[in-house]
N, C-alpha and C. Protein backbone atom coordinates (compact mmCIF):
# COMPACT_ATOMS: atom_id res chain seq x y z
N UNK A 1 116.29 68.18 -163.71
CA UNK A 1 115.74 66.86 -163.59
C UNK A 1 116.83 65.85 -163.20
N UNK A 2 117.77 66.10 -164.04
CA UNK A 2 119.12 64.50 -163.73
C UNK A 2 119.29 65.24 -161.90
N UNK A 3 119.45 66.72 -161.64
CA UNK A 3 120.03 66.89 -160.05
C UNK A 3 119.03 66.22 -159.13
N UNK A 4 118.32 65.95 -159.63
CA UNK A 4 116.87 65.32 -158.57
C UNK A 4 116.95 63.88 -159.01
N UNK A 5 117.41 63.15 -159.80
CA UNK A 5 117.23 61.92 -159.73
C UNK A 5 118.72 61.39 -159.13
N UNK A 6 120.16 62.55 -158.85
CA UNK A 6 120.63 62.39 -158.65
C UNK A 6 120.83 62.34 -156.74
N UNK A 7 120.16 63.39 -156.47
CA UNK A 7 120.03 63.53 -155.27
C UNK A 7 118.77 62.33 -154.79
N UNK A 8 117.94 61.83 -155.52
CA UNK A 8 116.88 60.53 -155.26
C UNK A 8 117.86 59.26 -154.75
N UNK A 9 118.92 59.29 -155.97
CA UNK A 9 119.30 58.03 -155.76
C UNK A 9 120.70 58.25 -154.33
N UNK A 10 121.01 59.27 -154.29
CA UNK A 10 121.85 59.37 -152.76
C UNK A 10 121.06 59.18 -152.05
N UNK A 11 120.17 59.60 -151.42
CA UNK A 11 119.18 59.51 -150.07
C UNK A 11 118.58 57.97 -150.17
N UNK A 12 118.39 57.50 -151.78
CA UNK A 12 117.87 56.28 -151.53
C UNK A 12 119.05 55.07 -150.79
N UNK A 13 120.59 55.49 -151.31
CA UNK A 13 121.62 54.39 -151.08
C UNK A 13 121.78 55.27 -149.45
N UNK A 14 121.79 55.92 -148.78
CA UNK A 14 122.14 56.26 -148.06
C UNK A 14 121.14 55.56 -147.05
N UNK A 15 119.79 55.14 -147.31
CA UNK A 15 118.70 54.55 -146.28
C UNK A 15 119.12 53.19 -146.45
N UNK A 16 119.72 52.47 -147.57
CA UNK A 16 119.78 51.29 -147.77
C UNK A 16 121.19 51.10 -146.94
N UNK A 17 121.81 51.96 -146.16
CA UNK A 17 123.06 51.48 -145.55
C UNK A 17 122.85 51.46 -144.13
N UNK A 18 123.27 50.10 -143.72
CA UNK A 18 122.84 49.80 -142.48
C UNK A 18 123.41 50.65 -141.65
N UNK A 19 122.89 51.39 -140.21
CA UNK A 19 123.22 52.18 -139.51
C UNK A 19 123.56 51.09 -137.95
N UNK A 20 125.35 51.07 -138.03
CA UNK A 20 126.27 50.69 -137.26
C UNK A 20 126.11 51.33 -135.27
N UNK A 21 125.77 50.48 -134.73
CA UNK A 21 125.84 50.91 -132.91
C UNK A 21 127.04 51.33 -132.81
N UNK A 22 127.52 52.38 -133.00
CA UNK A 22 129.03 52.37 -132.52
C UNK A 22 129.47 51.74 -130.75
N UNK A 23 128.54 51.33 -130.02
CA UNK A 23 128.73 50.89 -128.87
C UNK A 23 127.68 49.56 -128.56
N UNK A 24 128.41 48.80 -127.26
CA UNK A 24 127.72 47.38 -127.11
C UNK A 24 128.40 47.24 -125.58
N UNK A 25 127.54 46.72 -124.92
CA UNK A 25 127.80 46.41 -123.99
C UNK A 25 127.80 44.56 -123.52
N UNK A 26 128.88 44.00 -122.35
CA UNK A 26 129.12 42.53 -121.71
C UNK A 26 128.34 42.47 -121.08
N UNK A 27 126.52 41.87 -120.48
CA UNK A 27 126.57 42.05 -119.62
C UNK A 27 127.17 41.69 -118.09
N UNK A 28 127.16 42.05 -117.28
CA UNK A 28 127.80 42.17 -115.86
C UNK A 28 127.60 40.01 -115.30
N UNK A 29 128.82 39.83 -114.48
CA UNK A 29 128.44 38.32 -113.91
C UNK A 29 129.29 38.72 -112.83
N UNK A 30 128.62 37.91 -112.36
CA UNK A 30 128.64 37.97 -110.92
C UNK A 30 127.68 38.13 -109.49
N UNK A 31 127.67 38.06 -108.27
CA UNK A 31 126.93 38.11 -107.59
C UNK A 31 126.12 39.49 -107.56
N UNK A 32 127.00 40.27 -107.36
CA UNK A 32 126.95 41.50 -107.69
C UNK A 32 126.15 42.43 -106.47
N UNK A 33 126.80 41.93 -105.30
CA UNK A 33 126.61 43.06 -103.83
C UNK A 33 127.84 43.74 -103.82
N UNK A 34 127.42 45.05 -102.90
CA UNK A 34 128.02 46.19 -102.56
C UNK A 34 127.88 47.05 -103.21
N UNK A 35 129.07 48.41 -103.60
CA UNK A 35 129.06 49.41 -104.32
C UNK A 35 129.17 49.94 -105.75
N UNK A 36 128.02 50.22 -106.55
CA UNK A 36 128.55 49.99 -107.93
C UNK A 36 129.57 51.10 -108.20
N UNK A 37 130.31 50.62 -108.90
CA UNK A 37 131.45 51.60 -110.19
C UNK A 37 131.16 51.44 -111.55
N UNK A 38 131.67 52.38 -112.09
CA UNK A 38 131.53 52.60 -113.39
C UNK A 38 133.22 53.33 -113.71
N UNK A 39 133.85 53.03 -114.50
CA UNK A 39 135.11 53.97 -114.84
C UNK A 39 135.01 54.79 -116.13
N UNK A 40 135.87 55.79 -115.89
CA UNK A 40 135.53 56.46 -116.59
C UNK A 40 136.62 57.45 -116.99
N UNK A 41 136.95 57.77 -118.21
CA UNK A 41 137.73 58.91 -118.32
C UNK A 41 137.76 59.54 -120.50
N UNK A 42 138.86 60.54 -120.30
CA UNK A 42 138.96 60.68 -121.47
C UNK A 42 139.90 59.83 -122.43
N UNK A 43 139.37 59.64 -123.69
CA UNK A 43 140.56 59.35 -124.73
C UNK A 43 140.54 57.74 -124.66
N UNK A 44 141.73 56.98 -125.02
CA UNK A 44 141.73 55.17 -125.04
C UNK A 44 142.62 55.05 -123.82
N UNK A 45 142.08 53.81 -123.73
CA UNK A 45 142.64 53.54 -122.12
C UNK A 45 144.13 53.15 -122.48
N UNK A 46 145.36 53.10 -121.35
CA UNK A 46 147.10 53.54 -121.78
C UNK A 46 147.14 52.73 -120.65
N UNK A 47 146.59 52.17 -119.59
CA UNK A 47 147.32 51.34 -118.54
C UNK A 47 145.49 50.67 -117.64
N UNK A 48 146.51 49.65 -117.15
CA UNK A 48 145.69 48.83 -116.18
C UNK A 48 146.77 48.56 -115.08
N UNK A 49 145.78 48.55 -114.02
CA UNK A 49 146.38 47.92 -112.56
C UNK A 49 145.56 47.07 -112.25
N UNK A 50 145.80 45.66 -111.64
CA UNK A 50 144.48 44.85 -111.21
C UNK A 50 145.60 44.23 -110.01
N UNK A 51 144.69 43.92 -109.07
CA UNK A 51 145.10 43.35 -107.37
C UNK A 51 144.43 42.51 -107.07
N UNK A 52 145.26 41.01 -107.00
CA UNK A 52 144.75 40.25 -106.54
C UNK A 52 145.37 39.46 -104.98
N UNK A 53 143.80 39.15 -104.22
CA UNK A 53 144.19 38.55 -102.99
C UNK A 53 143.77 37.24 -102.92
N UNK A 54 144.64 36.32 -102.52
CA UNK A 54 145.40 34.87 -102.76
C UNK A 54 145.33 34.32 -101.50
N UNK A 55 143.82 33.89 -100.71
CA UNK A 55 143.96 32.93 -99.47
C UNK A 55 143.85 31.66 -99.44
N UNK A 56 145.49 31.09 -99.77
CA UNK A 56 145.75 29.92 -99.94
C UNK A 56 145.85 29.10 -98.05
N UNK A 57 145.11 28.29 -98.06
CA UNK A 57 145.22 27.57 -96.84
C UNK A 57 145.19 25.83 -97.04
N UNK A 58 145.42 25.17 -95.82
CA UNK A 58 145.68 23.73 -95.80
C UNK A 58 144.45 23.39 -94.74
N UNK A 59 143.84 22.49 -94.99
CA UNK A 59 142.87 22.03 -93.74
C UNK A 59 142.94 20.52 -94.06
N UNK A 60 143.65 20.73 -92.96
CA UNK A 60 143.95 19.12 -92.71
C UNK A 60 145.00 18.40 -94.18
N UNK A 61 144.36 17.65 -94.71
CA UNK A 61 144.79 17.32 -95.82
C UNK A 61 144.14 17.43 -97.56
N UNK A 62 143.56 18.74 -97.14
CA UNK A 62 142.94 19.80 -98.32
C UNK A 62 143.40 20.77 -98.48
N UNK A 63 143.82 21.30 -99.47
CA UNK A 63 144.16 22.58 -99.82
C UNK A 63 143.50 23.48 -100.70
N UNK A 64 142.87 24.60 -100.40
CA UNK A 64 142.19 25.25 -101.00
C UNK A 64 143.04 26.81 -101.49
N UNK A 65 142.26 27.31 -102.67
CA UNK A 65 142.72 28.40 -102.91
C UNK A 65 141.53 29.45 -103.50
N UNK A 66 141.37 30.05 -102.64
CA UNK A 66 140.73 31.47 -102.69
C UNK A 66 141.02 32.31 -102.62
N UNK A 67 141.29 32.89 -104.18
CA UNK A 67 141.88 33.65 -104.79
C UNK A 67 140.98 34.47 -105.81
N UNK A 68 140.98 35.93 -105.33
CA UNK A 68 139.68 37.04 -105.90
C UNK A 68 140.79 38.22 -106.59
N UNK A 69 139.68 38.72 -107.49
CA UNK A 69 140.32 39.95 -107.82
C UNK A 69 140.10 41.72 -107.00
N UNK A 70 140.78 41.42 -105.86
CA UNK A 70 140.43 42.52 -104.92
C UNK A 70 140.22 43.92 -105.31
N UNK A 71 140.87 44.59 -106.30
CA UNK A 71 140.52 45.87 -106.81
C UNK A 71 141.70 46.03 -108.54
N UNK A 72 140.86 47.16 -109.27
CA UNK A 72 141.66 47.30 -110.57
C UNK A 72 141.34 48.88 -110.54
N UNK A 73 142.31 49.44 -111.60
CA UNK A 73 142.45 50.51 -111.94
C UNK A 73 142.97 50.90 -113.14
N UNK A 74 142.19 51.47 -114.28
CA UNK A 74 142.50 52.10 -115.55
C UNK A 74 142.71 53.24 -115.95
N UNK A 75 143.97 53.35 -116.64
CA UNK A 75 144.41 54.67 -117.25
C UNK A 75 143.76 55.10 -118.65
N UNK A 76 143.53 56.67 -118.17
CA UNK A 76 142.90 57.19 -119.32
C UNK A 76 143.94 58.18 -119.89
N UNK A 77 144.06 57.74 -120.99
CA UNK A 77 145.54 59.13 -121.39
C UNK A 77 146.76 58.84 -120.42
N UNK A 78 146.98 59.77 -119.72
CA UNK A 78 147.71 60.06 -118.78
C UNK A 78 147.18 60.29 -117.23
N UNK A 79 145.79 59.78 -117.21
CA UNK A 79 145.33 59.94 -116.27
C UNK A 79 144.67 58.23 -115.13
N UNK A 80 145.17 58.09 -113.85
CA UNK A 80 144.88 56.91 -113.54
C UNK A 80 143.00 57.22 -112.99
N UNK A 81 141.94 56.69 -113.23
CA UNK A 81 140.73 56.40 -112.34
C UNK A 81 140.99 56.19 -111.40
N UNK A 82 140.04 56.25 -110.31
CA UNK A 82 140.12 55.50 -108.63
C UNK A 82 140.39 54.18 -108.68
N UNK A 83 140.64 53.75 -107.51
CA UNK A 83 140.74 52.34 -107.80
C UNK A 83 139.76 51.74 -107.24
N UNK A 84 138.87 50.84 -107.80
CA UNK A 84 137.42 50.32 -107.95
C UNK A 84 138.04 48.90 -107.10
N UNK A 85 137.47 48.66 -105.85
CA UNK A 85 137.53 47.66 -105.24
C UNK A 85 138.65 48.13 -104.30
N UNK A 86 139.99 47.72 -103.16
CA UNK A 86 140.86 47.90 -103.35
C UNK A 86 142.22 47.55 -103.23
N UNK A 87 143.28 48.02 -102.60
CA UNK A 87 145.00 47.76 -103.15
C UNK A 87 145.28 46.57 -102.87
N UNK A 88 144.63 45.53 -101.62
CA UNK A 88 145.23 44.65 -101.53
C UNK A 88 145.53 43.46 -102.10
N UNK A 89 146.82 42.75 -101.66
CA UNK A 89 147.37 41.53 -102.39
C UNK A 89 148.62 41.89 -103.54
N UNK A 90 148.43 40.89 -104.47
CA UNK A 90 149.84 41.21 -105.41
C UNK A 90 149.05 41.87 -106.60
N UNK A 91 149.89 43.21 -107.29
CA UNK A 91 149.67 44.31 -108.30
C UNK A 91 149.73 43.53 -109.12
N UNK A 92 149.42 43.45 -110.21
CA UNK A 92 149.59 43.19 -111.51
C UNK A 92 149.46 44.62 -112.50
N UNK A 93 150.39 44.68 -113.69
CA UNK A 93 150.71 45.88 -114.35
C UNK A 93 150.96 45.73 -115.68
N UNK A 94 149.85 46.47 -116.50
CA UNK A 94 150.72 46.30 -118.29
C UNK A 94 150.07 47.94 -118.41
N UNK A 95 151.23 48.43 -119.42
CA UNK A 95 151.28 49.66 -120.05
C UNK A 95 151.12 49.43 -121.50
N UNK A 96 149.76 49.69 -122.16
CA UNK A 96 149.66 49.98 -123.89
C UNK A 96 150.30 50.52 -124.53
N UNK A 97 150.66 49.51 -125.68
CA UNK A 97 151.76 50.55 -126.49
C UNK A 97 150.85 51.37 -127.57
N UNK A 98 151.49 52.24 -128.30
CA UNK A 98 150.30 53.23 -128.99
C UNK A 98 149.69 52.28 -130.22
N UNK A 99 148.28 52.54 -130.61
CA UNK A 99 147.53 52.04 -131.33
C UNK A 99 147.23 50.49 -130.36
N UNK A 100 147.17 50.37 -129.37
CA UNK A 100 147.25 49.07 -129.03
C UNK A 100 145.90 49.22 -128.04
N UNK A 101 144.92 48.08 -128.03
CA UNK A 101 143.40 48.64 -127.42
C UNK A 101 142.97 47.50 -126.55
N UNK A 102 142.70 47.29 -125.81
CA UNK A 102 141.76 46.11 -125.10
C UNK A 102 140.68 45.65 -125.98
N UNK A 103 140.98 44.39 -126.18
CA UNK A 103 139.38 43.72 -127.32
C UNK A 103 138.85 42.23 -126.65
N UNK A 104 139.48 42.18 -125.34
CA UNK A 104 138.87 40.83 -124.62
C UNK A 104 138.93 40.63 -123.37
N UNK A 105 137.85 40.97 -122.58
CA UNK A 105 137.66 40.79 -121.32
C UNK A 105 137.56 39.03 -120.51
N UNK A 106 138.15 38.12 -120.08
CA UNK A 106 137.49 37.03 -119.34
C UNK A 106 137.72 36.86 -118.35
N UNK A 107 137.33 35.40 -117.84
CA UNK A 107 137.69 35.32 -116.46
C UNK A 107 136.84 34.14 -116.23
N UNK A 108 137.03 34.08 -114.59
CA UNK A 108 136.15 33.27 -113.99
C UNK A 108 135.30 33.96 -113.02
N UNK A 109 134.61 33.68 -112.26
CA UNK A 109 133.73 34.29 -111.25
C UNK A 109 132.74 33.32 -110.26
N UNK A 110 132.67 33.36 -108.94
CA UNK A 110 132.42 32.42 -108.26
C UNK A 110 131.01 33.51 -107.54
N UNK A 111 129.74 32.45 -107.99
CA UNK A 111 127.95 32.98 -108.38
C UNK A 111 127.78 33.17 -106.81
N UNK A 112 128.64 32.95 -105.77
CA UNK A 112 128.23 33.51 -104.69
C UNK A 112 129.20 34.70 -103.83
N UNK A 113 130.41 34.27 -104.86
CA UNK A 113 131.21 35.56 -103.73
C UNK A 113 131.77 36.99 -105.15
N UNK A 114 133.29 36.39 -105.71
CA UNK A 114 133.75 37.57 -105.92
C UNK A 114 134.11 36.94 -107.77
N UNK A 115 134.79 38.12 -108.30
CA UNK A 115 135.64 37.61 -109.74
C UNK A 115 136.87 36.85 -109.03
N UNK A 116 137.03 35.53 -109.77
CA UNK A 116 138.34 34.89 -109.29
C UNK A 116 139.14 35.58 -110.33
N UNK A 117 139.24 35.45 -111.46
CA UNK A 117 140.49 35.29 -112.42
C UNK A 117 139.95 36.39 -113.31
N UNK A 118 141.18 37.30 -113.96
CA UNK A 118 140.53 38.30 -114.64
C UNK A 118 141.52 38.36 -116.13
N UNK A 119 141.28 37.98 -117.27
CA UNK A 119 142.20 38.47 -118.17
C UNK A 119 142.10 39.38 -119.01
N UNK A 120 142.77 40.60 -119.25
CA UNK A 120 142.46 41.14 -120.30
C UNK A 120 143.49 40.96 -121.40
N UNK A 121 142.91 41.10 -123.29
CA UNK A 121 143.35 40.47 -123.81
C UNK A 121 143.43 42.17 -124.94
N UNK A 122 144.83 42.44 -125.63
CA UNK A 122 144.74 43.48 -126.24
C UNK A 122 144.91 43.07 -128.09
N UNK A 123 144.72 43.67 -128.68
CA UNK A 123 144.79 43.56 -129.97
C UNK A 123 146.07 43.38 -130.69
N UNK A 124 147.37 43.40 -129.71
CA UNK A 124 148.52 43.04 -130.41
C UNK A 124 149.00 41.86 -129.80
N UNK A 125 147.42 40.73 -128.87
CA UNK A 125 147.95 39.59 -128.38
C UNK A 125 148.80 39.55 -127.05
N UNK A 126 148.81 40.76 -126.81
CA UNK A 126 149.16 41.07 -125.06
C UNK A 126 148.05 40.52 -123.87
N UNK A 127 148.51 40.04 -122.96
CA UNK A 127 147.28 39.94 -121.96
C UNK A 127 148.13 40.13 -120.58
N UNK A 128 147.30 40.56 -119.46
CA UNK A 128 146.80 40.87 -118.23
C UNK A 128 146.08 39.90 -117.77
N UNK A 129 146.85 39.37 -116.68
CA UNK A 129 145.95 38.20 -115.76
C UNK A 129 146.32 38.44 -114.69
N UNK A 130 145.20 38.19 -113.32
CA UNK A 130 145.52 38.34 -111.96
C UNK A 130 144.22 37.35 -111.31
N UNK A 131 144.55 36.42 -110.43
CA UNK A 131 143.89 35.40 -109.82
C UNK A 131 144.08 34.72 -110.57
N UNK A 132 142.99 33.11 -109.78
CA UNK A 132 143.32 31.92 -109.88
C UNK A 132 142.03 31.28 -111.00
N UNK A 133 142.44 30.85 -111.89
CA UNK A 133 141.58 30.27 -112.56
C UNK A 133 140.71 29.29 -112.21
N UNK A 134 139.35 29.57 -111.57
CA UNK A 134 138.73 28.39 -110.87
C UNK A 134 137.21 28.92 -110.89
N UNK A 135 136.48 28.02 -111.05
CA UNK A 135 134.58 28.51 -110.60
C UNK A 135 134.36 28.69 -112.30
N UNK A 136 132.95 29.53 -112.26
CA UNK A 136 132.36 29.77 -113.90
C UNK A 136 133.29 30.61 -114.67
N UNK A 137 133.13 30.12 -115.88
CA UNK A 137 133.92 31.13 -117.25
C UNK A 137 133.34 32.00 -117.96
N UNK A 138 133.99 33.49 -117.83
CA UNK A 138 133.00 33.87 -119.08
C UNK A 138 134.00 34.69 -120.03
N UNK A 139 133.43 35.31 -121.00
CA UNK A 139 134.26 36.14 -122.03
C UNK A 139 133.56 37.28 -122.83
N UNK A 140 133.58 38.53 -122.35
CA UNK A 140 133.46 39.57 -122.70
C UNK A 140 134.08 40.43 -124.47
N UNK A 141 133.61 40.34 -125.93
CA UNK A 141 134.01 41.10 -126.60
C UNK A 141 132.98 42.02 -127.30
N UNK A 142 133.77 43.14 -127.75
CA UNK A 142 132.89 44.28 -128.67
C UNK A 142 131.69 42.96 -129.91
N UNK A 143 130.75 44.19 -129.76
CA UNK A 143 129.63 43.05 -130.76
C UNK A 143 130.00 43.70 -132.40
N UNK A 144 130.74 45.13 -132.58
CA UNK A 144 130.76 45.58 -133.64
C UNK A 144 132.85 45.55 -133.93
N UNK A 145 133.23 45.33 -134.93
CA UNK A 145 134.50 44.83 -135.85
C UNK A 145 134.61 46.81 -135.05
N UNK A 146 136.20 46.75 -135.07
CA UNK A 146 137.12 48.04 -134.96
C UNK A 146 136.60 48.58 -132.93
N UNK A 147 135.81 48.19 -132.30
CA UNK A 147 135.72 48.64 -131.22
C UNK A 147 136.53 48.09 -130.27
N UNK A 148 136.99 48.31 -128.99
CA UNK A 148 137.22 48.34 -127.90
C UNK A 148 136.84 48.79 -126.90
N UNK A 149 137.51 47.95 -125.32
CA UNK A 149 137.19 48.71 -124.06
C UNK A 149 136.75 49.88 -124.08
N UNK A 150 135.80 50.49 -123.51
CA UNK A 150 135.61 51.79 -123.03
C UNK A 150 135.79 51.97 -121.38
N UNK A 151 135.03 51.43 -120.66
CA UNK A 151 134.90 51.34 -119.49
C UNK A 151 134.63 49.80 -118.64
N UNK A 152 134.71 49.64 -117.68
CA UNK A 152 134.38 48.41 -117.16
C UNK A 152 133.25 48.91 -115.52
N UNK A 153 132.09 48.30 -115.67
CA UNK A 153 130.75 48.72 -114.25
C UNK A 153 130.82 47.27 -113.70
N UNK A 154 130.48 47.25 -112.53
CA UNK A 154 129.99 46.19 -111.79
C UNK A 154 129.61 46.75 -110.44
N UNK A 155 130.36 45.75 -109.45
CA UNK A 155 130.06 46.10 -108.05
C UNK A 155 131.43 45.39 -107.07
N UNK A 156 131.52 46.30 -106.03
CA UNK A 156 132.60 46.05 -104.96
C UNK A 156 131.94 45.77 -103.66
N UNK A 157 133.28 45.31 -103.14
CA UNK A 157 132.62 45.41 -101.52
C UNK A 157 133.80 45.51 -101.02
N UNK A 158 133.78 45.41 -99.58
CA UNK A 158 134.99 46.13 -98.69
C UNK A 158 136.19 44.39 -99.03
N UNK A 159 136.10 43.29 -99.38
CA UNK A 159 136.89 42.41 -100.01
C UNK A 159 137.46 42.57 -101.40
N UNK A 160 136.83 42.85 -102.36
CA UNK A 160 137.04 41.90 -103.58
C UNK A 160 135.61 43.04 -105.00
N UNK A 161 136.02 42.44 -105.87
CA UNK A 161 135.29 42.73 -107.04
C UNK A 161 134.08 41.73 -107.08
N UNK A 162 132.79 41.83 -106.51
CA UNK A 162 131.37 41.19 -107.06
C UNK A 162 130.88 40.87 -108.26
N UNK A 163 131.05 41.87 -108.89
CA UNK A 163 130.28 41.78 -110.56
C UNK A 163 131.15 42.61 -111.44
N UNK A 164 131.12 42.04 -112.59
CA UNK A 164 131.85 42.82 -113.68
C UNK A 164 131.19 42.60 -114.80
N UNK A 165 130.88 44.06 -115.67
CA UNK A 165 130.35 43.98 -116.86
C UNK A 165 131.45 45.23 -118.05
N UNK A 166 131.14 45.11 -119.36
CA UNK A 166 132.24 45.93 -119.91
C UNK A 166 131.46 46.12 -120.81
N UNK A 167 131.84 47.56 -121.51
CA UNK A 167 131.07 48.72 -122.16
C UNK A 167 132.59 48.68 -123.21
N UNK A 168 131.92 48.42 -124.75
CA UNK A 168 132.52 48.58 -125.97
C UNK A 168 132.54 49.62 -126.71
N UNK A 169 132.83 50.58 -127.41
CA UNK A 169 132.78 51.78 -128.20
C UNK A 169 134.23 51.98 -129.50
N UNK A 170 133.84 53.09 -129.72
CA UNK A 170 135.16 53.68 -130.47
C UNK A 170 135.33 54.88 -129.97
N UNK A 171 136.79 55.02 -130.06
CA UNK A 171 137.44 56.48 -129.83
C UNK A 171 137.66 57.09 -130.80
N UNK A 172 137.40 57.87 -130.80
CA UNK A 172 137.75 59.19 -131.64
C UNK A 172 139.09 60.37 -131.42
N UNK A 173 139.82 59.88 -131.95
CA UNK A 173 141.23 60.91 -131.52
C UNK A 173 142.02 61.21 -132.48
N UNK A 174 142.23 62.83 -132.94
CA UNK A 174 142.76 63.11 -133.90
C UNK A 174 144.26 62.77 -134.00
N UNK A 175 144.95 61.99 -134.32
CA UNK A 175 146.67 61.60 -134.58
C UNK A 175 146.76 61.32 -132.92
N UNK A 176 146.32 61.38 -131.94
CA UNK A 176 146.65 60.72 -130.97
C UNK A 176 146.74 59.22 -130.89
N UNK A 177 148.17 59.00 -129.97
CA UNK A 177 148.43 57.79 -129.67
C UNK A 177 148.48 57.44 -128.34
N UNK A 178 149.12 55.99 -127.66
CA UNK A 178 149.27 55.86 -126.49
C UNK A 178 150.28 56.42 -126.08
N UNK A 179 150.75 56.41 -124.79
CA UNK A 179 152.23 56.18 -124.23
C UNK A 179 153.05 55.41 -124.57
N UNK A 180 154.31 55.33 -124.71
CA UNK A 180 155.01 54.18 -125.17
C UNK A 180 156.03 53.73 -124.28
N UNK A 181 155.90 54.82 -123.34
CA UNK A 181 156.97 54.48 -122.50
C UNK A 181 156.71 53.63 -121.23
N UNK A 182 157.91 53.35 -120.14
CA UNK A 182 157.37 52.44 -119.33
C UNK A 182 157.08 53.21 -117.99
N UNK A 183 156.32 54.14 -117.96
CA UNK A 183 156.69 55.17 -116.53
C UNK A 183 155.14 54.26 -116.02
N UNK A 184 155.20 54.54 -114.58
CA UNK A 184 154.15 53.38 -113.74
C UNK A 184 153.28 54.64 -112.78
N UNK A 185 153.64 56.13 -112.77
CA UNK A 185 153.56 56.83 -112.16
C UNK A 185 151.92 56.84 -112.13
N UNK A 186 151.47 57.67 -110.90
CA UNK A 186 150.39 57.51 -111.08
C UNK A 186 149.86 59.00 -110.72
């Protein structure tokens, strides 16, 4: 009798505990023509590459700056993804140190062409920025406490990055850590 009121009251506390999404998704902003991507790999992401192209001009006595995030690329483990959008303009580069995770996506994004400004923001207060801060703002984080980056989807075109949305989760890795070192290899 007590093993049955004992096993009653587990199953009962066990229904009374809220059951956690381990995943959440940003949705996507942006115009969002051309080719979609999705990235993807194993383990927590260990590096980012992001490229931005910077067409600064003068007309007349205006100066404009149109400035997009032309293509990015994330490391999984030891492994780089394709590069989603692409190479041109100036690289931008950060390498994760171990235990260290992406927990903040923002930026700006201009509702008819590309992402202007892209930051990513990591959990030891590191950030990644490439373009010009200008047009709408937005800000991408996990909806559940302990998650991070998983992947980042949107859309490309033969210029620039269209749309960007970001996919939150947890990793699961037994005593694995990041890289710590500074190798850029790809």
């Amino acid at each position: 009798m007590f093993s049955i009121l004992v096993v009653t009251v587990f199953l009962a506390s066990c229904l009374a505990m809220p059951i956690r999404d381990p995943y959440s998704y940003s949705s996507a902003v942006g115009q969002g023509g051309g080719t979609p991507f999705a990235s993807s790999g194993e383990g927590r992401i260990t590096g980012v590459r992001m490229w931005e192209t910077n067409n600064n001009y003068y007309y007349y006595y205006y100066y404009n700056s149109n400035a997009y995030i032309s293509g990015f690329q994330l490391r999984y483990g030891n492994t780089w993804s394709p590069v989603f959008g692409h190479e041109g303009g100036e690289k931008q580069e950060m390498e994760l140190f171990n235990d260290e995770t992406i927990v903040e996506v923002s930026g700006k994004y201009n509702p008819a062409d590309y992402i202007c400004y892209l930051v990513l923001t990591t959990n030891m207060g590191r950030t990644l920025s490439a373009g010009q801060p200008s047009q709408i703002s937005f800000n991408f984080y996990p909806a559940n406490m302990g998650n991070e980056l998983r992947l980042l989807s949107g859309r490309f075109n033969g210029a620039g990055i269209t749309s960007l949305g970001a996919h939150w989760g947890l990793v699961y890795m037994e005593g694995a850590g990041n890289s710590t070192g500074n190798s850029t290899s790809s």
